[in-house]
Protein backbone atom coordinates (compact mmCIF):
# COMPACT_ATOMS: atom_id res chain seq x y z
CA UNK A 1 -4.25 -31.11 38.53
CA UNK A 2 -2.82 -29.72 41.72
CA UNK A 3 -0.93 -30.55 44.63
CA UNK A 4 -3.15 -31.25 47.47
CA UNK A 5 -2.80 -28.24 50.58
CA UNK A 6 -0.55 -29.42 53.17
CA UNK A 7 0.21 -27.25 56.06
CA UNK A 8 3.80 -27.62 57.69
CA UNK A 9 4.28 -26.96 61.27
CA UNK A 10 7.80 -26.39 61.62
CA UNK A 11 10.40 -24.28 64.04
CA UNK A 12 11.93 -22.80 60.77
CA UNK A 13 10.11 -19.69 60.80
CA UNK A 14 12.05 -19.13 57.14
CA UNK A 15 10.98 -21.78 55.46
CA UNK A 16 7.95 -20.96 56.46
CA UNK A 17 8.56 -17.98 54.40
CA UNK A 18 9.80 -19.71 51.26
CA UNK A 19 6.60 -21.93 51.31
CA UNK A 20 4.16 -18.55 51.10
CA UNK A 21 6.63 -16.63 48.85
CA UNK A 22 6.25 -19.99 46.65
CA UNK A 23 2.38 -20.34 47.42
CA UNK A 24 1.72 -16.36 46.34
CA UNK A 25 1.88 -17.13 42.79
CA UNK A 26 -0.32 -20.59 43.06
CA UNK A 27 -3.54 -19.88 41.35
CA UNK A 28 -6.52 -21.82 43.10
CA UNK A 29 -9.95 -22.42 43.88
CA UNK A 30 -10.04 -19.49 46.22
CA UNK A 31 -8.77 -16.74 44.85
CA UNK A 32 -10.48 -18.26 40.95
CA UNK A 33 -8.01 -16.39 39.45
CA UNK A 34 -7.08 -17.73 35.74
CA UNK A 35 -2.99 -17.97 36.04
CA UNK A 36 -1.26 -17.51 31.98
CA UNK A 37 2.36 -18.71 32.51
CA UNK A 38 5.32 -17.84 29.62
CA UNK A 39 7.92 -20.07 30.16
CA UNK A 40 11.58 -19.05 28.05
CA UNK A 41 12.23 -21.74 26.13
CA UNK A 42 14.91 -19.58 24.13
CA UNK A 43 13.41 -18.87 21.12
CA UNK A 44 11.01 -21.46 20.65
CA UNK A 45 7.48 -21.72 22.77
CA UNK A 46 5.75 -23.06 26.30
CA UNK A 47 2.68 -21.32 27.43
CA UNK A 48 0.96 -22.62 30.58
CA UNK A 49 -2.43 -21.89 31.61
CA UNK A 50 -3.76 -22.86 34.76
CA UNK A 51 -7.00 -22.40 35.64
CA UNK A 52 -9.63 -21.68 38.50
CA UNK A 53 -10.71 -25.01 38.78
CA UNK A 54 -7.08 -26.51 39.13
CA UNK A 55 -6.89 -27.75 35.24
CA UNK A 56 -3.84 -27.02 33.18
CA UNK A 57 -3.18 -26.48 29.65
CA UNK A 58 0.63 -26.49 28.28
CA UNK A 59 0.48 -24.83 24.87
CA UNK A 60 4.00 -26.00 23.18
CA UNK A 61 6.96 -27.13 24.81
CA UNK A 62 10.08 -25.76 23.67
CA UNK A 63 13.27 -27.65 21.86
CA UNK A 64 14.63 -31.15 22.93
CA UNK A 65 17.92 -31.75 24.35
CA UNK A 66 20.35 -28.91 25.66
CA UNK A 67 20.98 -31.28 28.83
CA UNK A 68 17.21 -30.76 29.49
CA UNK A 69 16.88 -27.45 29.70
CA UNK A 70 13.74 -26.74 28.56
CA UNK A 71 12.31 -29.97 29.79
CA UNK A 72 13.44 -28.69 33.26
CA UNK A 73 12.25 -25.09 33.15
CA UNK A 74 8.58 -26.35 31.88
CA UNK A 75 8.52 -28.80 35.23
CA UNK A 76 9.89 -26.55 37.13
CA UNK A 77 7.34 -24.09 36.70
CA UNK A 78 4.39 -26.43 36.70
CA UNK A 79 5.52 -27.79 39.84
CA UNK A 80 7.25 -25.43 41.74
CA UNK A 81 5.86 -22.23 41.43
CA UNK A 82 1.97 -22.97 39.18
CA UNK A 83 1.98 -25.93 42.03
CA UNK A 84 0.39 -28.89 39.74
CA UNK A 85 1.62 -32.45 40.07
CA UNK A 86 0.82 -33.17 36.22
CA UNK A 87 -0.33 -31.57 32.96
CA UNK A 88 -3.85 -32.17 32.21
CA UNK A 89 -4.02 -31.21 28.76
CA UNK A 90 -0.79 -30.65 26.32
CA UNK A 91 -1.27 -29.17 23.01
CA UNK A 92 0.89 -28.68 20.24
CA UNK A 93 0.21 -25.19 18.14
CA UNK A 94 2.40 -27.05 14.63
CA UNK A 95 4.60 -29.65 14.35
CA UNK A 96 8.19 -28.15 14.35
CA UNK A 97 11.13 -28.87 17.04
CA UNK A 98 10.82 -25.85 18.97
CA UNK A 99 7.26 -26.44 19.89
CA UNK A 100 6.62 -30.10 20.71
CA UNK A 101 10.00 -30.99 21.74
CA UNK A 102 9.09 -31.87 25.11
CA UNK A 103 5.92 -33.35 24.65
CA UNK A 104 7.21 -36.93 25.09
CA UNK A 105 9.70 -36.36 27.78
CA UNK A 106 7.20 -34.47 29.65
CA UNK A 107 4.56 -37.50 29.51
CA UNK A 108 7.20 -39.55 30.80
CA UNK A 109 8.81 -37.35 33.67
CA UNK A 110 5.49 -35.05 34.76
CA UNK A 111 2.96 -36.51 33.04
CA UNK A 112 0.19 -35.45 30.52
CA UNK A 113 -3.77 -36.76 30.46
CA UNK A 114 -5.16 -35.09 27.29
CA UNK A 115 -2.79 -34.54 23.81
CA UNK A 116 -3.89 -32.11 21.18
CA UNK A 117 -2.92 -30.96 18.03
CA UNK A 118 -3.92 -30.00 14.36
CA UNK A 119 -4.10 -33.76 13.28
CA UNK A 120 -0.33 -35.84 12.26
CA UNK A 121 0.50 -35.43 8.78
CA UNK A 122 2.07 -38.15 6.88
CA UNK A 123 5.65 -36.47 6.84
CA UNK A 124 7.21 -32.95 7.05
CA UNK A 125 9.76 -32.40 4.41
CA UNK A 126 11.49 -29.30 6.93
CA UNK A 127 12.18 -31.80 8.95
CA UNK A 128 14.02 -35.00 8.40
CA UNK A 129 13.92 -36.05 11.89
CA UNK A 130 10.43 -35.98 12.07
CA UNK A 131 9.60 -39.55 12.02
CA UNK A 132 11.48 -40.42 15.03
CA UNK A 133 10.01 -37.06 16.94
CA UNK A 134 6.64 -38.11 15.79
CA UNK A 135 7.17 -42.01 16.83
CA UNK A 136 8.09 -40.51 20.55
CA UNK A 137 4.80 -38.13 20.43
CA UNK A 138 2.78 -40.88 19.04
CA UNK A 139 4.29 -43.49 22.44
CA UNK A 140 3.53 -40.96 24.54
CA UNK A 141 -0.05 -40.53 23.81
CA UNK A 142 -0.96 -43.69 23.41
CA UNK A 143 -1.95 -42.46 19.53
CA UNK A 144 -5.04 -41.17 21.61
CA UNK A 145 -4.03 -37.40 20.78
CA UNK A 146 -7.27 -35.13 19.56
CA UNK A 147 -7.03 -33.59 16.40
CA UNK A 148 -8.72 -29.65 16.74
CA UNK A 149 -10.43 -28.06 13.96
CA UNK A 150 -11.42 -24.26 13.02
CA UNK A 151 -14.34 -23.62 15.25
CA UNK A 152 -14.01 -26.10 18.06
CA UNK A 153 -13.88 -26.00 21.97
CA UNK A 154 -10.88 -27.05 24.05
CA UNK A 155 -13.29 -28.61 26.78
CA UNK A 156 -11.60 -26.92 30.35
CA UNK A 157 -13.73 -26.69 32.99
CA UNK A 158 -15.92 -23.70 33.54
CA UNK A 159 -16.77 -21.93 36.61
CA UNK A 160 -18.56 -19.21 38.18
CA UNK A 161 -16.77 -16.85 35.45
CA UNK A 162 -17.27 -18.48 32.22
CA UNK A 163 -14.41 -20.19 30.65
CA UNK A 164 -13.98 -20.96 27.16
CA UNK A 165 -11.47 -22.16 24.52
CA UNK A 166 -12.10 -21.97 21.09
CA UNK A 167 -9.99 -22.98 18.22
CA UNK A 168 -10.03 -20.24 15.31
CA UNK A 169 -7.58 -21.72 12.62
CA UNK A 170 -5.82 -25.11 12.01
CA UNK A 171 -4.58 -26.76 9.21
CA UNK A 172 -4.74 -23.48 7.47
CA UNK A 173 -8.80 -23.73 7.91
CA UNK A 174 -10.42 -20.59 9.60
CA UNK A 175 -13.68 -19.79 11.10
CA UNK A 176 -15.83 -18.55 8.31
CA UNK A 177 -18.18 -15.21 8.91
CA UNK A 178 -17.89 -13.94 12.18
CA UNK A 179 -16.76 -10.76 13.89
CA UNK A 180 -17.36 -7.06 12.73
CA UNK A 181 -16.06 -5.97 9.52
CA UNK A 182 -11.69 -5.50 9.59
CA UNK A 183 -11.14 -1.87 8.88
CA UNK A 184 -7.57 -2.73 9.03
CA UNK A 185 -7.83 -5.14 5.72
CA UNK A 186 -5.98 -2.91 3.23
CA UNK A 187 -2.75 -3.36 5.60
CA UNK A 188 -2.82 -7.21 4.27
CA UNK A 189 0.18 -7.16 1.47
CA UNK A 190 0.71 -10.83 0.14
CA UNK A 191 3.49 -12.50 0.70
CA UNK A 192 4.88 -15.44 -1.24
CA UNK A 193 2.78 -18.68 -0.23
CA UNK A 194 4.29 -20.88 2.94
CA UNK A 195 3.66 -24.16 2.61
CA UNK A 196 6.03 -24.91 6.00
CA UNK A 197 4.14 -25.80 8.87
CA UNK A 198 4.19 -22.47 10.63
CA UNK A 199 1.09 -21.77 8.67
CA UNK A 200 -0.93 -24.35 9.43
CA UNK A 201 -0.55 -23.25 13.16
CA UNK A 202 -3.73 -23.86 15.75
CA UNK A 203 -5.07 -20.40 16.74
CA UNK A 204 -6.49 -20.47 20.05
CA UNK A 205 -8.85 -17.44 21.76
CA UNK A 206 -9.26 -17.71 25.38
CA UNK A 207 -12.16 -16.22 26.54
CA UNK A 208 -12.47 -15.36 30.72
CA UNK A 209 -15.48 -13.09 31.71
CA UNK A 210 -15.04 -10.06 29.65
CA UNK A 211 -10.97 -10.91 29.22
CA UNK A 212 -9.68 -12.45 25.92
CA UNK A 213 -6.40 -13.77 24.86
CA UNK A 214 -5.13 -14.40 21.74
CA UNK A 215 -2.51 -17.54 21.05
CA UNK A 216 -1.36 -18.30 17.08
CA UNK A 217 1.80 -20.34 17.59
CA UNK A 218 3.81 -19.26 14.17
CA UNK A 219 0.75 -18.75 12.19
CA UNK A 220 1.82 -16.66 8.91
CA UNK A 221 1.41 -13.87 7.04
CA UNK A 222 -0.83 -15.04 4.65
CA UNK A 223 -2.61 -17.54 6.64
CA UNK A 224 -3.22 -14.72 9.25
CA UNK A 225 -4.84 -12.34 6.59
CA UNK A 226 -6.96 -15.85 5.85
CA UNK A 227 -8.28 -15.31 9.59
CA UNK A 228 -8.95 -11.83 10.11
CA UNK A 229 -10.43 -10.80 6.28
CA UNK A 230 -12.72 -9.86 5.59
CA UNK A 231 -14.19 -10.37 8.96
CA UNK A 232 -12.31 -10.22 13.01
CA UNK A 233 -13.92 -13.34 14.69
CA UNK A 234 -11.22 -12.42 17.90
CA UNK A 235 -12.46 -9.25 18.26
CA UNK A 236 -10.62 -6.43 20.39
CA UNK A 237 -8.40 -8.26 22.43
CA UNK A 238 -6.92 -8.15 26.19
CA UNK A 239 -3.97 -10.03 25.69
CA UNK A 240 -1.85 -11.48 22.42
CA UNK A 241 0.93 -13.40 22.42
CA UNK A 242 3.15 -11.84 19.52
CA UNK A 243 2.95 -14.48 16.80
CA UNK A 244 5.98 -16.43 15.38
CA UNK A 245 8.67 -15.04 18.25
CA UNK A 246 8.09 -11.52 16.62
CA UNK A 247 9.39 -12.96 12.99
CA UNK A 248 8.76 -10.46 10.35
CA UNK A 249 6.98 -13.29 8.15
CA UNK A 250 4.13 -12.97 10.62
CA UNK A 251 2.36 -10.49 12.79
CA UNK A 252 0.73 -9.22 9.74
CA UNK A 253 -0.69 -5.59 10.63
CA UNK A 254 -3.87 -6.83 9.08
CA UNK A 255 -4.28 -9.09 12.56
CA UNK A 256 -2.30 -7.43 15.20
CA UNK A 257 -4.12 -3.99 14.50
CA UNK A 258 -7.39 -5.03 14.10
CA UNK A 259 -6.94 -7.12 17.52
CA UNK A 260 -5.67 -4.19 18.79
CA UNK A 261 -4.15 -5.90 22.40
CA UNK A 262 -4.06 -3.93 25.48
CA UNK A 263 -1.16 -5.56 26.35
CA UNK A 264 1.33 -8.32 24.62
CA UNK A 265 3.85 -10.99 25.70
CA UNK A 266 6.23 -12.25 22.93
CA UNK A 267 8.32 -15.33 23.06
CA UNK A 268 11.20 -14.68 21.49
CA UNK A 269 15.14 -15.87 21.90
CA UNK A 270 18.30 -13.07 22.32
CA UNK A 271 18.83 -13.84 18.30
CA UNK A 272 15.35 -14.98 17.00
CA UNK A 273 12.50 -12.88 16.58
CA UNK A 274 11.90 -9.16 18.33
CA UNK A 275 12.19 -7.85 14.72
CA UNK A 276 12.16 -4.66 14.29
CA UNK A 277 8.96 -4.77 11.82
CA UNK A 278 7.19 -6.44 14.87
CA UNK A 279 8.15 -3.89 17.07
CA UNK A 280 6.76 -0.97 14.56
CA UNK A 281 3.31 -3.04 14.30
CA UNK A 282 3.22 -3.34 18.20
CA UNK A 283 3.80 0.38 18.49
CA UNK A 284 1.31 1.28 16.21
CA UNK A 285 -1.66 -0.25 18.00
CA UNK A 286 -4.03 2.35 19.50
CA UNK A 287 -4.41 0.48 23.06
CA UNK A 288 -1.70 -0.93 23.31
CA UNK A 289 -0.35 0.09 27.00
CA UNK A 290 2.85 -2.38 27.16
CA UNK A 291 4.12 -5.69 25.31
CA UNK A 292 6.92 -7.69 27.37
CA UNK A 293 9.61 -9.36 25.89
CA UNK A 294 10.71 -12.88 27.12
CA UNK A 295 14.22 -11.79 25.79
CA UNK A 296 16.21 -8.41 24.69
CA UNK A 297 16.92 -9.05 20.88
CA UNK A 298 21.17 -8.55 21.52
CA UNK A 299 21.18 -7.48 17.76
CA UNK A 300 18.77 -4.58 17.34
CA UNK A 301 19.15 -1.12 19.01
CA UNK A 302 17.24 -1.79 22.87
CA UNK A 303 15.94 2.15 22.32
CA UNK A 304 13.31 0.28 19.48
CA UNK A 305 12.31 -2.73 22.31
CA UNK A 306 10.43 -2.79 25.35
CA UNK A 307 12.14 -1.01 28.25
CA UNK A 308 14.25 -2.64 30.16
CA UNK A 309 12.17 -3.30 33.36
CA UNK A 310 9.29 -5.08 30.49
CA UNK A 311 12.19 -7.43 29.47
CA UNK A 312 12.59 -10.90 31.16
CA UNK A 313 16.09 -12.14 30.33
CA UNK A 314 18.73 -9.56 29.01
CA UNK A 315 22.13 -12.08 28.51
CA UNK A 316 22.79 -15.14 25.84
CA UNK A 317 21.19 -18.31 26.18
CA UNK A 318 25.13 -19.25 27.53
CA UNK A 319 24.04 -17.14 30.44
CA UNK A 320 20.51 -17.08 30.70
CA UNK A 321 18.80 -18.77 33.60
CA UNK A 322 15.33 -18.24 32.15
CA UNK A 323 13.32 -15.96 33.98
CA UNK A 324 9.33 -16.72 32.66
CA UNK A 325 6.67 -14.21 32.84
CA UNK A 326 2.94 -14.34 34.48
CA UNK A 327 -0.12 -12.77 33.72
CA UNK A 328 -3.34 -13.35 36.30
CA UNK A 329 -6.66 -12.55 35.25
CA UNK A 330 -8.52 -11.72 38.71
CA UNK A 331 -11.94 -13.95 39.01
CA UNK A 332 -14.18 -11.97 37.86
CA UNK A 333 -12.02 -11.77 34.01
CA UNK A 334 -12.43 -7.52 35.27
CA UNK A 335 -8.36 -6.98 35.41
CA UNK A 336 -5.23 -8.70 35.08
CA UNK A 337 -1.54 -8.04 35.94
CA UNK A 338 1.34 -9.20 34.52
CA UNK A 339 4.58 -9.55 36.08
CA UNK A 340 8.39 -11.10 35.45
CA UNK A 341 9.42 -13.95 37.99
CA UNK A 342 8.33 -14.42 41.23
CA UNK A 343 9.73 -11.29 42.62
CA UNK A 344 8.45 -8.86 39.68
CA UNK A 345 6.69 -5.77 39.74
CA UNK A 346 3.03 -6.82 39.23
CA UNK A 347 1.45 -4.36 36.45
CA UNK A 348 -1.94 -3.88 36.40
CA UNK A 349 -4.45 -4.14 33.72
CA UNK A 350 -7.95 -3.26 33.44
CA UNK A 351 -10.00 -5.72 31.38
CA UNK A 352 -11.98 -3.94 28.34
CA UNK A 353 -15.77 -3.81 28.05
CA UNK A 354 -15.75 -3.29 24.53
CA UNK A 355 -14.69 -6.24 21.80
């Protein structure tokens, strides 16, 4: 939900200024553009969509505590620069401290209407302060959160270009039988079973026009493979979000080449994730034009990671005053750009015709 229009007369012809500067990024009803926000949460995950008819959509919101500093980089964004005065829907991709650690706080300081999530398991034996986390999530939502499934819709408004959200794997359960044949199956190597909650991440494609975008949360190896073989119900992709910060126990070649991303964003910290295995898999994918990093990994050569100018935050967290990263899809779902901060170079991005 957004901020009503209010027009200013004032005699400061700079603030004037600030107010379009600010404004130029604000996604709305006229220019129907769908508005895919990555907010650094150091390392763990916050990815706000806003869309052409106002509604918003926070996927994850980063770690608790830290004086509030995720909790204050998610508001600020939503408020400040993707102009809403609340969330409308909050999801949460797996239940781990990195991703719903704001959910609470955020009902209480910004507000949320709609929670979703995978469904609340009993316990989660990674993480012994779960109970109290989940007691907070559970106040927050009233215990009114919606519980997705393989195969559902995420039901966002749709407008003159067709919206949709569809949920392709939760609760390790996939959609069964759809999409063309994977010729990249015999990448899939097993790995040894995870039975942490990263693999029983919600995988979300987000569908605009022709344009489609890929979210997984920390969905894993195996679990991936589970998705994408025999059959790719994503298709060729637009847009992924590198899975798992860019861990090595995910972004299984089986999935990333096979959705074979024009372009990637991944969330990773200055010491967690960017692997180099990642970064090999990313290179190898036959359309892929540029990934962006939401850090530089400080502990792997930068000549194997995104140049520097694709690269949102270069310091430690200690330093870091958490620069986020925006891809708009134009209203028609026929390009995109993508750009760091508000002052970025906007890169441009033609959507694909062919899935």
């Amino acid at each position: 939900m957004r901020h009503p229009s209010v027009l200013v007369l004032s005699v400061a012809a700079l603030c004037t200024g600030l107010l379009a500067d600010s404004q130029a990024l604000q996604a709305d009803q006229k220019t129907g553009t769908l508005d895919i926000y990555f907010i650094d949460v150091e390392g763990g995950a916050a990815n706000l969509l806003v869309t052409p008819e106002g509604e918003s959509l926070l996927i994850d919101s980063g770690y608790p505590d830290n004086q509030g500093r995720d909790l204050n980089r998610i508001v600020k964004v939503a408020k400040d620069v993707a102009g809403l005065s609340r969330i409308d829907h909050a999801m949460v991709s797996h239940w781990h401290l990195d991703h719903f650690g704001n959910h609470a706080a955020l009902a209480a300081q910004f507000g949320i209407g709609t929670f979703w999530d995978r469904g609340i398991p009993d316990s989660l034996s990674e993480d012994p302060g779960f109970p109290d986390r989940i007691a907070a999530y559970r106040a927050a939502s009233q215990n009114q959160s919606q519980a997705l499934k393989a195969g559902q819709y995420v039901p966002l408004k749709s407008g003159q270009t067709k919206l949709s959200l569809r949920v392709l794997c939760a609760s390790r359960e996939t959609v069964v039988g759809e999409g063309a044949e994977n010729p990249f199956a015999s990448r899939h190597q097993p790995q040894p079973d995870d039975p942490s909650d990263n693999s029983a991440s919600i995988a979300l494609l987000v569908k605009f026009g022709e344009f489609r975008y890929l979210t997984c949360g920390d969905l894993t190896w195996n679990t991936e493979a589970k998705l994408m073989i025999p059959r790719n119900p994503a298709g060729r992709i637009d847009l992924f979000m590198v899975t798992h910060h860019g861990l090595p126990v995910s972004n299984n070649p089986a999935l990333v080449l096979a959705l074979d991303p024009v372009s990637a964003v991944m969330c990773n910290g200055p010491k967690k994730g960017g692997a180099e295995s990642t970064l090999k898999t990313l290179r190898e994918v036959q359309s892929m034009q540029q990934w962006f990093q939401l850090h530089r990994n400080v502990d792997l050569d930068p000549a194997l990671q995104a140049p520097a100018e694709f690269i949102a935050n270069s310091v430690p967290t200690a330093d870091c005053q958490g620069q986020w990263v925006l891809a708009r899809v134009a209203a028609d779902g026929s390009s995109y750009t993508i750009q760091i901060g508000a002052d970025g170079r906007r890169h441009e991005f033609r959507t694909r015709k062919e899935h």
